[in-house]
PDB file of N, CA and C in Angstrom:
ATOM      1  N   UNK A   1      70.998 113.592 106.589  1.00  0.00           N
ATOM      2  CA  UNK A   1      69.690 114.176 106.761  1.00  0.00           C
ATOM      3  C   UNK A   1      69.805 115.409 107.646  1.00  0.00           C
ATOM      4  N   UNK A   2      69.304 116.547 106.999  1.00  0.00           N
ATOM      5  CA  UNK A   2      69.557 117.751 107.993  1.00  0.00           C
ATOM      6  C   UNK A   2      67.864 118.728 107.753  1.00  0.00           C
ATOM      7  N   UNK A   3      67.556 119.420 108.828  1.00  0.00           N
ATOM      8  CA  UNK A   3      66.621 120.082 108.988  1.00  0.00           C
ATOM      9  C   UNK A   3      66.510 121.133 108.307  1.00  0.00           C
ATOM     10  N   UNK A   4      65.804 121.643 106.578  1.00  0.00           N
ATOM     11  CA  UNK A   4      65.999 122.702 106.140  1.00  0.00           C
ATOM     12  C   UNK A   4      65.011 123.705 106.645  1.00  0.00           C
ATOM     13  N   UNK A   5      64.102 123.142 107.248  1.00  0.00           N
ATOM     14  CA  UNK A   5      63.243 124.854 107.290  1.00  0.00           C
ATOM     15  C   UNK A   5      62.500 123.851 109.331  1.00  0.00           C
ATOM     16  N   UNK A   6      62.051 124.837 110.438  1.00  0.00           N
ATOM     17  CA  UNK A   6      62.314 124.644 111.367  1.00  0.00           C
ATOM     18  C   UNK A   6      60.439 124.251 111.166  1.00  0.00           C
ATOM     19  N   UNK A   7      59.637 124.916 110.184  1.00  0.00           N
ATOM     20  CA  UNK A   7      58.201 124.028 110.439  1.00  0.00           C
ATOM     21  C   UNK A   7      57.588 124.424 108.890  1.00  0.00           C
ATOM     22  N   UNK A   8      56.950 123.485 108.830  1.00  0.00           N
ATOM     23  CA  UNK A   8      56.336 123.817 107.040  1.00  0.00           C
ATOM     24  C   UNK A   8      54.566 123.757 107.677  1.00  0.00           C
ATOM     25  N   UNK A   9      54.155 124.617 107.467  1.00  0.00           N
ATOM     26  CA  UNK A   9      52.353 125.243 107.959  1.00  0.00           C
ATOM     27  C   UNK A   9      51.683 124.643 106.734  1.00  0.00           C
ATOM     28  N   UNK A  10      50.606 124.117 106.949  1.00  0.00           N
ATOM     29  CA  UNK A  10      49.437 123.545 105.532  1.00  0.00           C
ATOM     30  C   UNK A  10      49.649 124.793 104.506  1.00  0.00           C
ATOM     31  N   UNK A  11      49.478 126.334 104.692  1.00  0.00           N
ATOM     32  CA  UNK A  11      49.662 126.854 103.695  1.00  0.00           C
ATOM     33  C   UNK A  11      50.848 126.946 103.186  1.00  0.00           C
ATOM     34  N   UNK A  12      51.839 126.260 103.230  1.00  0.00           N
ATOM     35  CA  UNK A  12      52.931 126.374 102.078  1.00  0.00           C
ATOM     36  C   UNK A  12      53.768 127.549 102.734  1.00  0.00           C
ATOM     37  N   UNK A  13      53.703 127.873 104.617  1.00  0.00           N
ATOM     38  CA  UNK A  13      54.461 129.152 104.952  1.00  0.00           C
ATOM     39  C   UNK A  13      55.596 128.334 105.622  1.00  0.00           C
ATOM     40  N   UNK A  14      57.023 128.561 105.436  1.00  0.00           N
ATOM     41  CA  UNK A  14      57.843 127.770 105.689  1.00  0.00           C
ATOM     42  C   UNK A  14      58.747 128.443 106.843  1.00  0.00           C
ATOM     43  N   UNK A  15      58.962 127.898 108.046  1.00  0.00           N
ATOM     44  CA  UNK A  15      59.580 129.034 108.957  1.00  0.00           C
ATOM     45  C   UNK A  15      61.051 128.523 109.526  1.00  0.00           C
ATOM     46  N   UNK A  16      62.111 129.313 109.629  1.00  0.00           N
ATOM     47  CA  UNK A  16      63.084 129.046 109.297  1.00  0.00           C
ATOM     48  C   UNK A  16      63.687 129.265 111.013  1.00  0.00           C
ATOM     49  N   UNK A  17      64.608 128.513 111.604  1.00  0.00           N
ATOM     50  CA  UNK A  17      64.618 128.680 113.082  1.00  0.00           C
ATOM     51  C   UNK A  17      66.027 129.543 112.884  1.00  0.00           C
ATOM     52  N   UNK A  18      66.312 130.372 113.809  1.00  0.00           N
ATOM     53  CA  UNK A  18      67.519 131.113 114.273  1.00  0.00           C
ATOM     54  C   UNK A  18      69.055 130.528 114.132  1.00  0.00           C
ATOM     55  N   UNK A  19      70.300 130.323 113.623  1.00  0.00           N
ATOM     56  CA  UNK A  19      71.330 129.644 113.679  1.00  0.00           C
ATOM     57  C   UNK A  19      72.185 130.891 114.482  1.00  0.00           C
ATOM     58  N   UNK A  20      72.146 131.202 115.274  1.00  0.00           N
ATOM     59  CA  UNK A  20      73.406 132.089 116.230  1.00  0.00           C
ATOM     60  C   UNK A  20      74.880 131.224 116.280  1.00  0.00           C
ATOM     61  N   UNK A  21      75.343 130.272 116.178  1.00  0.00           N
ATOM     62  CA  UNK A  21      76.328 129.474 116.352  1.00  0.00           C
ATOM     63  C   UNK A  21      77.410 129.537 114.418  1.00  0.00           C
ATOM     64  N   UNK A  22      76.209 129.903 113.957  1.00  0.00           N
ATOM     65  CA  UNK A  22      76.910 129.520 112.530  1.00  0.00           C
ATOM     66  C   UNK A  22      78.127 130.371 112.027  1.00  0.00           C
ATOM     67  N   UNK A  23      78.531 131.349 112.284  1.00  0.00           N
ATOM     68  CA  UNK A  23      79.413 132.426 111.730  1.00  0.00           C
ATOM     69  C   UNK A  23      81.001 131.798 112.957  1.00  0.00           C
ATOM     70  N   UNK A  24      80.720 131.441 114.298  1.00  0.00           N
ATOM     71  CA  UNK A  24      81.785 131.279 115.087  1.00  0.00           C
ATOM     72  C   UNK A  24      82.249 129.719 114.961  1.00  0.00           C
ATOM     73  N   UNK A  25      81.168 128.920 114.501  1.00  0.00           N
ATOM     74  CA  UNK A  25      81.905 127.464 114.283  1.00  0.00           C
ATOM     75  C   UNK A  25      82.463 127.905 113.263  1.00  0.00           C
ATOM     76  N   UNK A  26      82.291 128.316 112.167  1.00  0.00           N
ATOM     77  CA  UNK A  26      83.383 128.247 110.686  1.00  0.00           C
ATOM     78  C   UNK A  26      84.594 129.252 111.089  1.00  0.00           C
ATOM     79  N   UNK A  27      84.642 129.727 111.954  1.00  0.00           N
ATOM     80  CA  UNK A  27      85.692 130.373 112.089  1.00  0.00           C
ATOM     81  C   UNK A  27      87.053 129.358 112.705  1.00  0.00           C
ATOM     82  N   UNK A  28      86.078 128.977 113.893  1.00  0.00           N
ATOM     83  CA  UNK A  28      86.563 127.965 114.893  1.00  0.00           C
ATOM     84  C   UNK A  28      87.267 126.605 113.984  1.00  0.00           C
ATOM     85  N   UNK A  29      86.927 126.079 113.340  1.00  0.00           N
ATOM     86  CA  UNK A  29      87.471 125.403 112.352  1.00  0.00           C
ATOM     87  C   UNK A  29      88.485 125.768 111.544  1.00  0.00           C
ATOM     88  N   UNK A  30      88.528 127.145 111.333  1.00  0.00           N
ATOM     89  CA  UNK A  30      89.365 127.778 110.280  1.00  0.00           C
ATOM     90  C   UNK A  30      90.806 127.492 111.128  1.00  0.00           C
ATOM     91  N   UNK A  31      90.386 128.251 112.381  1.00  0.00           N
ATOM     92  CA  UNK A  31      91.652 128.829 113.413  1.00  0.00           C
ATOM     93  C   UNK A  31      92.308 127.342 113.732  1.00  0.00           C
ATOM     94  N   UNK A  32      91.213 126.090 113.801  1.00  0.00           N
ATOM     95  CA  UNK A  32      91.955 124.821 114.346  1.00  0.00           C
ATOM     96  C   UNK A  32      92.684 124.447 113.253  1.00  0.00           C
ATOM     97  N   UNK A  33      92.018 124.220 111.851  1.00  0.00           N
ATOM     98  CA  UNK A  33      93.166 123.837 110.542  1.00  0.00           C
ATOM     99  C   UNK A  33      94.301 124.779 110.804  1.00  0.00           C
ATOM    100  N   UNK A  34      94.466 125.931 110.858  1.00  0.00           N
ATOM    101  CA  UNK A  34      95.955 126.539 111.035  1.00  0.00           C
ATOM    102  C   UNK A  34      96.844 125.911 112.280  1.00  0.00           C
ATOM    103  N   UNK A  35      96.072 125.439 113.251  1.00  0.00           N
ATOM    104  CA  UNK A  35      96.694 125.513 114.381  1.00  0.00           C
ATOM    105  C   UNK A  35      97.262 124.040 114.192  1.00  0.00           C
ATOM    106  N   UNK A  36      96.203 123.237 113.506  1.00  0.00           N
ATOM    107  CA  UNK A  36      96.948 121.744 113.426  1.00  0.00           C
ATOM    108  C   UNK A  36      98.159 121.671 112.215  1.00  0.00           C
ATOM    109  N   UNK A  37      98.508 122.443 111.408  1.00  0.00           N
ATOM    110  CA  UNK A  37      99.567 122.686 110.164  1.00  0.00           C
ATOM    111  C   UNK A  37     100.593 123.372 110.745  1.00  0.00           C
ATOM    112  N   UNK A  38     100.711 123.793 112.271  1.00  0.00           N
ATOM    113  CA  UNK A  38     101.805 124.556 112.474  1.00  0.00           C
ATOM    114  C   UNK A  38     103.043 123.507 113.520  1.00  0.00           C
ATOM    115  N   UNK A  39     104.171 123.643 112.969  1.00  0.00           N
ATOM    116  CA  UNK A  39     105.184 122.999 113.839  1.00  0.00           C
ATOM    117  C   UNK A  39     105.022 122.776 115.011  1.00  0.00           C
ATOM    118  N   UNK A  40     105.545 121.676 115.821  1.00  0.00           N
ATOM    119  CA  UNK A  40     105.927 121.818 116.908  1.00  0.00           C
ATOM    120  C   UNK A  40     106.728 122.534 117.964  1.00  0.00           C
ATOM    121  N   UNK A  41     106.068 123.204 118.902  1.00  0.00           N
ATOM    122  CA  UNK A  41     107.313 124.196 119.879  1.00  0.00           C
ATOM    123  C   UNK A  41     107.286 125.405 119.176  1.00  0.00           C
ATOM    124  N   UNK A  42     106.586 125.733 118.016  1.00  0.00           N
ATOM    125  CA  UNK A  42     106.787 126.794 117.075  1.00  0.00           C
ATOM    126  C   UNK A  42     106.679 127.984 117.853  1.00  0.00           C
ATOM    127  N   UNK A  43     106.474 129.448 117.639  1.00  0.00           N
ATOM    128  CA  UNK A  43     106.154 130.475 118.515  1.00  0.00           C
ATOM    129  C   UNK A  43     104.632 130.708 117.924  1.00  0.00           C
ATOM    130  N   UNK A  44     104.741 130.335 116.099  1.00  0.00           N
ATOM    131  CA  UNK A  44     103.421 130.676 115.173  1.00  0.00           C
ATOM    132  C   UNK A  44     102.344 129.223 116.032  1.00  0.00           C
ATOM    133  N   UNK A  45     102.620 127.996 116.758  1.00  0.00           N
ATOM    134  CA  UNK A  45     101.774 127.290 116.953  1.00  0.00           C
ATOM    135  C   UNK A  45     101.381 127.885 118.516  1.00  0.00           C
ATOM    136  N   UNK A  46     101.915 128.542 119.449  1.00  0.00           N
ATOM    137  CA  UNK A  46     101.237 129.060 120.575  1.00  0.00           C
ATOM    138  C   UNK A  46     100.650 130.325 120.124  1.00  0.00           C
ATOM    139  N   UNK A  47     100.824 131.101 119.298  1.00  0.00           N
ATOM    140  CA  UNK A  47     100.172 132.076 118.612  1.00  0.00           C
ATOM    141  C   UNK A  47      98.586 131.208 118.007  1.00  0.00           C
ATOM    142  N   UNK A  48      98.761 130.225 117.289  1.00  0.00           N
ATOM    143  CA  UNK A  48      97.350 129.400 116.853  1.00  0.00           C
ATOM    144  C   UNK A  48      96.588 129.197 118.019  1.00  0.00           C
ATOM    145  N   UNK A  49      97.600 128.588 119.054  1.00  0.00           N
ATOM    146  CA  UNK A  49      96.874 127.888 120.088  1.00  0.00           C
ATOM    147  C   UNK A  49      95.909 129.245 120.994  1.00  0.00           C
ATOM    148  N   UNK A  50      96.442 130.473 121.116  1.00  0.00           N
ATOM    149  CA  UNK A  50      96.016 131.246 122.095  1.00  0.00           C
ATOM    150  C   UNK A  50      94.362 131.809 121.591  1.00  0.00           C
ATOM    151  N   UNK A  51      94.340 131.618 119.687  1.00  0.00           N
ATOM    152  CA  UNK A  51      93.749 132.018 118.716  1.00  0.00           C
ATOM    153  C   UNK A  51      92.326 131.041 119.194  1.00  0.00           C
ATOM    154  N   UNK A  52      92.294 129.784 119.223  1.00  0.00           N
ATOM    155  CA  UNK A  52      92.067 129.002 119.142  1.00  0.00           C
ATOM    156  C   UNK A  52      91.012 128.732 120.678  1.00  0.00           C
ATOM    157  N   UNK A  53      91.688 129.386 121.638  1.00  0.00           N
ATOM    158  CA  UNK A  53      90.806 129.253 122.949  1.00  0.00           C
ATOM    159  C   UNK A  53      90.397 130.240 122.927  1.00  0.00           C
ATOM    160  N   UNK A  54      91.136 131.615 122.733  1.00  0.00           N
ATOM    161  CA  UNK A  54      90.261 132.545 123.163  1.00  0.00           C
ATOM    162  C   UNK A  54      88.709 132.542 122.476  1.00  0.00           C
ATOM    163  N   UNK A  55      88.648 131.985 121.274  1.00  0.00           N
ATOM    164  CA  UNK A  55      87.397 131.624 120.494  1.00  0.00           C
ATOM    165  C   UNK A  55      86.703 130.783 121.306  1.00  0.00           C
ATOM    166  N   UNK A  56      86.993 129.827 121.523  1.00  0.00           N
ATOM    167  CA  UNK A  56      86.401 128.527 122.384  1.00  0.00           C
ATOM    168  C   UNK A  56      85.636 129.271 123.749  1.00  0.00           C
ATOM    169  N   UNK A  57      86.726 129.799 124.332  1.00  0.00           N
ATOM    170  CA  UNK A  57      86.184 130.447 125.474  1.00  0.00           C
ATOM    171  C   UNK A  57      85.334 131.538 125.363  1.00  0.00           C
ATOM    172  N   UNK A  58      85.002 132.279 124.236  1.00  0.00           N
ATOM    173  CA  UNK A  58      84.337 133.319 123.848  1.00  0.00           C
ATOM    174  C   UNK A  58      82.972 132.705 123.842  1.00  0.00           C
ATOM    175  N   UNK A  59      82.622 131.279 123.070  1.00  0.00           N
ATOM    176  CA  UNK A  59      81.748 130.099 122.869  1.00  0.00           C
ATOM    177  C   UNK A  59      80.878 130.099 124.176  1.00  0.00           C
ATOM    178  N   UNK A  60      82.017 129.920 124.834  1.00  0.00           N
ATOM    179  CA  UNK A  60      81.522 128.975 126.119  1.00  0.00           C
ATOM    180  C   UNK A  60      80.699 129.940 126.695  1.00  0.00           C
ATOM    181  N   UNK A  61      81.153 130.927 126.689  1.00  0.00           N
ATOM    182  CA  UNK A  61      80.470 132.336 127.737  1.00  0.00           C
ATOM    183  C   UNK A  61      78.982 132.592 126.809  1.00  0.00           C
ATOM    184  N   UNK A  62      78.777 132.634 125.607  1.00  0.00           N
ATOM    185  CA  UNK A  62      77.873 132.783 124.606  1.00  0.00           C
ATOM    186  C   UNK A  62      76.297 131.892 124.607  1.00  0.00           C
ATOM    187  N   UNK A  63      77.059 130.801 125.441  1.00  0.00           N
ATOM    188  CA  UNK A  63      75.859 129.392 125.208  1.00  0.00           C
ATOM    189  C   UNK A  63      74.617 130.049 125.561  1.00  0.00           C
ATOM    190  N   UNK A  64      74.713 130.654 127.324  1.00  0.00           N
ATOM    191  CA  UNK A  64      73.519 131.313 127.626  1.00  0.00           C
ATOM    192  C   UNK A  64      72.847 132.504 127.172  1.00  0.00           C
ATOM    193  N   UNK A  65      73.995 132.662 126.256  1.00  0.00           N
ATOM    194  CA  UNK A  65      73.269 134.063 125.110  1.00  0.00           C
ATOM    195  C   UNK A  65      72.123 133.104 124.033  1.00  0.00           C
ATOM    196  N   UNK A  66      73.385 132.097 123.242  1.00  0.00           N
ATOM    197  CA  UNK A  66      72.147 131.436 122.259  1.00  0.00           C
ATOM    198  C   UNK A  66      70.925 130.735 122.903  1.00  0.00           C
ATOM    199  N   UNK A  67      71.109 129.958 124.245  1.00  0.00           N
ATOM    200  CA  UNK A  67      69.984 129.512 124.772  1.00  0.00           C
ATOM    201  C   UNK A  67      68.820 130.117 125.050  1.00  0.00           C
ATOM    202  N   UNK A  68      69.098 131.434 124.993  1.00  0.00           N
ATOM    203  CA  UNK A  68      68.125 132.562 125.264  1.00  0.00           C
ATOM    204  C   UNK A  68      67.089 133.261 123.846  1.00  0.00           C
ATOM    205  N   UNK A  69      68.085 133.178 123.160  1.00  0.00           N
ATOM    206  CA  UNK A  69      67.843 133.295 121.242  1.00  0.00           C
ATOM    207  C   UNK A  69      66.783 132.330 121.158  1.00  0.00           C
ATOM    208  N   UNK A  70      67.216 131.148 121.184  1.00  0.00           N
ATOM    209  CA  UNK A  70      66.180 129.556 121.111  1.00  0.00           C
ATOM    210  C   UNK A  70      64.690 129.654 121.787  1.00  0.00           C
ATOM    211  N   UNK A  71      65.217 129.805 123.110  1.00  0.00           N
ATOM    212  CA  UNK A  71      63.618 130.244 123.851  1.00  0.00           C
ATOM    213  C   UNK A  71      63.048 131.213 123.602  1.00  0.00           C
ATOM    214  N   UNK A  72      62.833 132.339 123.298  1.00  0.00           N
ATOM    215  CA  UNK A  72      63.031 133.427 122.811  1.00  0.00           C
ATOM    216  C   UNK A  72      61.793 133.077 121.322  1.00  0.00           C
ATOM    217  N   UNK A  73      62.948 132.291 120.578  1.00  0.00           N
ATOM    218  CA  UNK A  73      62.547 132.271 119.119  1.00  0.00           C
ATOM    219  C   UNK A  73      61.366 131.123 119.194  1.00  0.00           C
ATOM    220  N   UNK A  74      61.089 130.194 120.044  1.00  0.00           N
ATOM    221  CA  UNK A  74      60.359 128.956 120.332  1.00  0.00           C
ATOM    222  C   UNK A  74      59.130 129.910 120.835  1.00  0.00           C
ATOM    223  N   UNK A  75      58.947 130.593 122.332  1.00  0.00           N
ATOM    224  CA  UNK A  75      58.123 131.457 122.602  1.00  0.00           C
ATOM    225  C   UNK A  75      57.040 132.121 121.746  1.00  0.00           C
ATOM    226  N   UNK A  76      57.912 133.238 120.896  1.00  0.00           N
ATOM    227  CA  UNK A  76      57.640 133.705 120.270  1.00  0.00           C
ATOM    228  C   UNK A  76      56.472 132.812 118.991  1.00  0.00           C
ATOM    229  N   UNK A  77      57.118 131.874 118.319  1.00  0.00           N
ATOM    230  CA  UNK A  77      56.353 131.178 117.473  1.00  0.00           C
ATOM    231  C   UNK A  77      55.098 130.581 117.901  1.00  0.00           C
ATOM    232  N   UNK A  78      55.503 130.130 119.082  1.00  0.00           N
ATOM    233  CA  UNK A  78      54.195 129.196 119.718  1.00  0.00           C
ATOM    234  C   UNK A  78      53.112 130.011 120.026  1.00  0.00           C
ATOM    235  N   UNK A  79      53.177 131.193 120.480  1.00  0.00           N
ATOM    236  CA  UNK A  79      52.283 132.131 120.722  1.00  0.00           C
ATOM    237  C   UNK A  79      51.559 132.768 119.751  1.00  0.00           C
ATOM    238  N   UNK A  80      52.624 133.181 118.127  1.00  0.00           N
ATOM    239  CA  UNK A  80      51.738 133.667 117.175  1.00  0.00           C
ATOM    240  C   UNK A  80      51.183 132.511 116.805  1.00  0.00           C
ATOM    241  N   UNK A  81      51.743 131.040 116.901  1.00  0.00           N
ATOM    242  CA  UNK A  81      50.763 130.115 115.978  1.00  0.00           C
ATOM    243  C   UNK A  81      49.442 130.087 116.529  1.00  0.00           C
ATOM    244  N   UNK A  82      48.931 130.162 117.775  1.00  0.00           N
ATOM    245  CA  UNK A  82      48.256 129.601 119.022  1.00  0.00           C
ATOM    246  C   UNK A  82      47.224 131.183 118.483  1.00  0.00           C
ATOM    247  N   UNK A  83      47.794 132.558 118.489  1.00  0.00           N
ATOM    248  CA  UNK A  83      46.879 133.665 117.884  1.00  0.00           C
ATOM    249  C   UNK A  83      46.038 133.635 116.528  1.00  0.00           C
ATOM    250  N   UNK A  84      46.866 133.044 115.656  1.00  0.00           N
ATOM    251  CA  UNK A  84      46.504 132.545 114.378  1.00  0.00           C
ATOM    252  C   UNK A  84      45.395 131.699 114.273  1.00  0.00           C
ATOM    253  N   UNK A  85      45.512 130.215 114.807  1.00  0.00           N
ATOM    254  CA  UNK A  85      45.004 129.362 114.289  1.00  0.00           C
ATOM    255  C   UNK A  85      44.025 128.446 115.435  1.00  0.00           C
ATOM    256  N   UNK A  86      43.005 128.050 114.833  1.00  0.00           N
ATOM    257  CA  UNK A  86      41.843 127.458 115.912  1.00  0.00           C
ATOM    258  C   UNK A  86      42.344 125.847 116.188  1.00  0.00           C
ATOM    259  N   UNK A  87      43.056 125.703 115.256  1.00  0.00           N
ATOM    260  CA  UNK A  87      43.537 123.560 115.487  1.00  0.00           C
ATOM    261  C   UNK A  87      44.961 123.568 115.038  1.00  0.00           C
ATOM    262  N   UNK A  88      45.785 123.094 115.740  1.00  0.00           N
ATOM    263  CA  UNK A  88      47.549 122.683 115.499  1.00  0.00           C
ATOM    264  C   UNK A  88      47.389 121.557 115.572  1.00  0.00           C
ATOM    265  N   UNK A  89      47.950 120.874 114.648  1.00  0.00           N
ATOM    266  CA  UNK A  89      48.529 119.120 114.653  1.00  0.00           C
ATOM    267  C   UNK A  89      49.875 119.187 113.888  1.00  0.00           C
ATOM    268  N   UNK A  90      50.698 118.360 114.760  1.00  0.00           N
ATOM    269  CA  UNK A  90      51.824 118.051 114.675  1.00  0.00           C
ATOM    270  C   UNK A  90      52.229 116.583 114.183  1.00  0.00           C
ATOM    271  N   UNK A  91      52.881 116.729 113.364  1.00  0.00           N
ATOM    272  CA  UNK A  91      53.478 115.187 112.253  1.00  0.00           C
ATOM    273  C   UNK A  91      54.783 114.626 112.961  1.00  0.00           C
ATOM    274  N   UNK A  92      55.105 113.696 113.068  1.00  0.00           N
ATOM    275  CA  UNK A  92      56.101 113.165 113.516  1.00  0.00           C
ATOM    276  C   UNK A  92      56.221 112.003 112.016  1.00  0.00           C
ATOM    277  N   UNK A  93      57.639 112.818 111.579  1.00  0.00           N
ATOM    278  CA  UNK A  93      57.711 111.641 110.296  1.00  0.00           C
ATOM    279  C   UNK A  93      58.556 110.717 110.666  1.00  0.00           C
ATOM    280  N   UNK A  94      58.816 109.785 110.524  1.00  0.00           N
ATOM    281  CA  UNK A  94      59.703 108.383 109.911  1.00  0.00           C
ATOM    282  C   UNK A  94      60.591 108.704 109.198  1.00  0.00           C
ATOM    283  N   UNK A  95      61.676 109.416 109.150  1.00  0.00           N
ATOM    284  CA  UNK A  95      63.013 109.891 108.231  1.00  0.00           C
ATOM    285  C   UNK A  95      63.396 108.337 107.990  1.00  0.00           C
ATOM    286  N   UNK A  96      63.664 107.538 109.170  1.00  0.00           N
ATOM    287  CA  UNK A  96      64.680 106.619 108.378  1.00  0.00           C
ATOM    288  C   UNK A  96      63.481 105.803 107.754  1.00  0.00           C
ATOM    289  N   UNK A  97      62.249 105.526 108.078  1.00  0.00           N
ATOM    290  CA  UNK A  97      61.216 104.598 107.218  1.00  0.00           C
ATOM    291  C   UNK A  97      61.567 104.799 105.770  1.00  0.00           C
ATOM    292  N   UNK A  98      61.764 106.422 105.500  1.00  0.00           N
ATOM    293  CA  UNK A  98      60.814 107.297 104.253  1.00  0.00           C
ATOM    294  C   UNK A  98      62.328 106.924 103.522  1.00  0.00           C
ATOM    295  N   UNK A  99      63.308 107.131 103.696  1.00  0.00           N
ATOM    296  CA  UNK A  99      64.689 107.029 103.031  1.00  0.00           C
ATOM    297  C   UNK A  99      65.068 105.616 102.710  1.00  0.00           C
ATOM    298  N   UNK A 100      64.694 104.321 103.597  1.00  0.00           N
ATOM    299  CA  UNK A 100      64.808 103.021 103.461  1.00  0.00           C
ATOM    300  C   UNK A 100      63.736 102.331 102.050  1.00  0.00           C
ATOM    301  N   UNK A 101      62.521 103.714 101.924  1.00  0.00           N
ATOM    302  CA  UNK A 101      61.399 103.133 101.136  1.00  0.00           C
ATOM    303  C   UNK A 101      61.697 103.897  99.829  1.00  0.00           C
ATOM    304  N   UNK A 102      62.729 104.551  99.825  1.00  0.00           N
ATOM    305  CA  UNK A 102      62.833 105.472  98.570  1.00  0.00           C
ATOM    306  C   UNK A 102      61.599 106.312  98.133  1.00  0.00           C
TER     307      UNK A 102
END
């Protein structure tokens, strides 16, 4: 079960939330499959390995970039919905009810 759209509005307007993380995890994965296929003691596996953090560590420094994206993008929405519209109600569904009931 995964989240395709970040809010669906009574009129059928579907709003889609920010993914900043998505382009550096598939990379990050890429660089670890090479790094786990390479020999032991190799010179090509400390070459993977150096590949491999400097990404990680690039990550790490980034978080408070995307955390900022998120609030940012949350802000932003809550405020045009709140300009827009005279009544907000919010659904809380039952995923595992609705999937157990077919």
């Amino acid at each position: 079960m995964g989240i395709s759209t970040f809010a669906t509005l009574s009129n059928g307007d579907k709003i889609n939330a920010p993914k900043p993380l998505k382009n550096n995890l598939k990379k990050l994965a890429k660089f670890q499959r090479k790094f786990a296929r390479t020999e032991k003691g190799s010179k090509g596996r400390e070459r993977h390995r150096l590949r491999v953090a400097k990404l990680s560590y690039g990550m790490l420094r980034k978080h408070a970039k995307i955390k900022d994206i998120r609030t940012d993008f949350l802000h932003k929405l809550s405020t045009d919905l709140v300009e827009k519209y005279d009544t907000i109600v919010l659904e809380d569904l039952n995923v595992y009810g609705m999937v157990k009931n077919r």
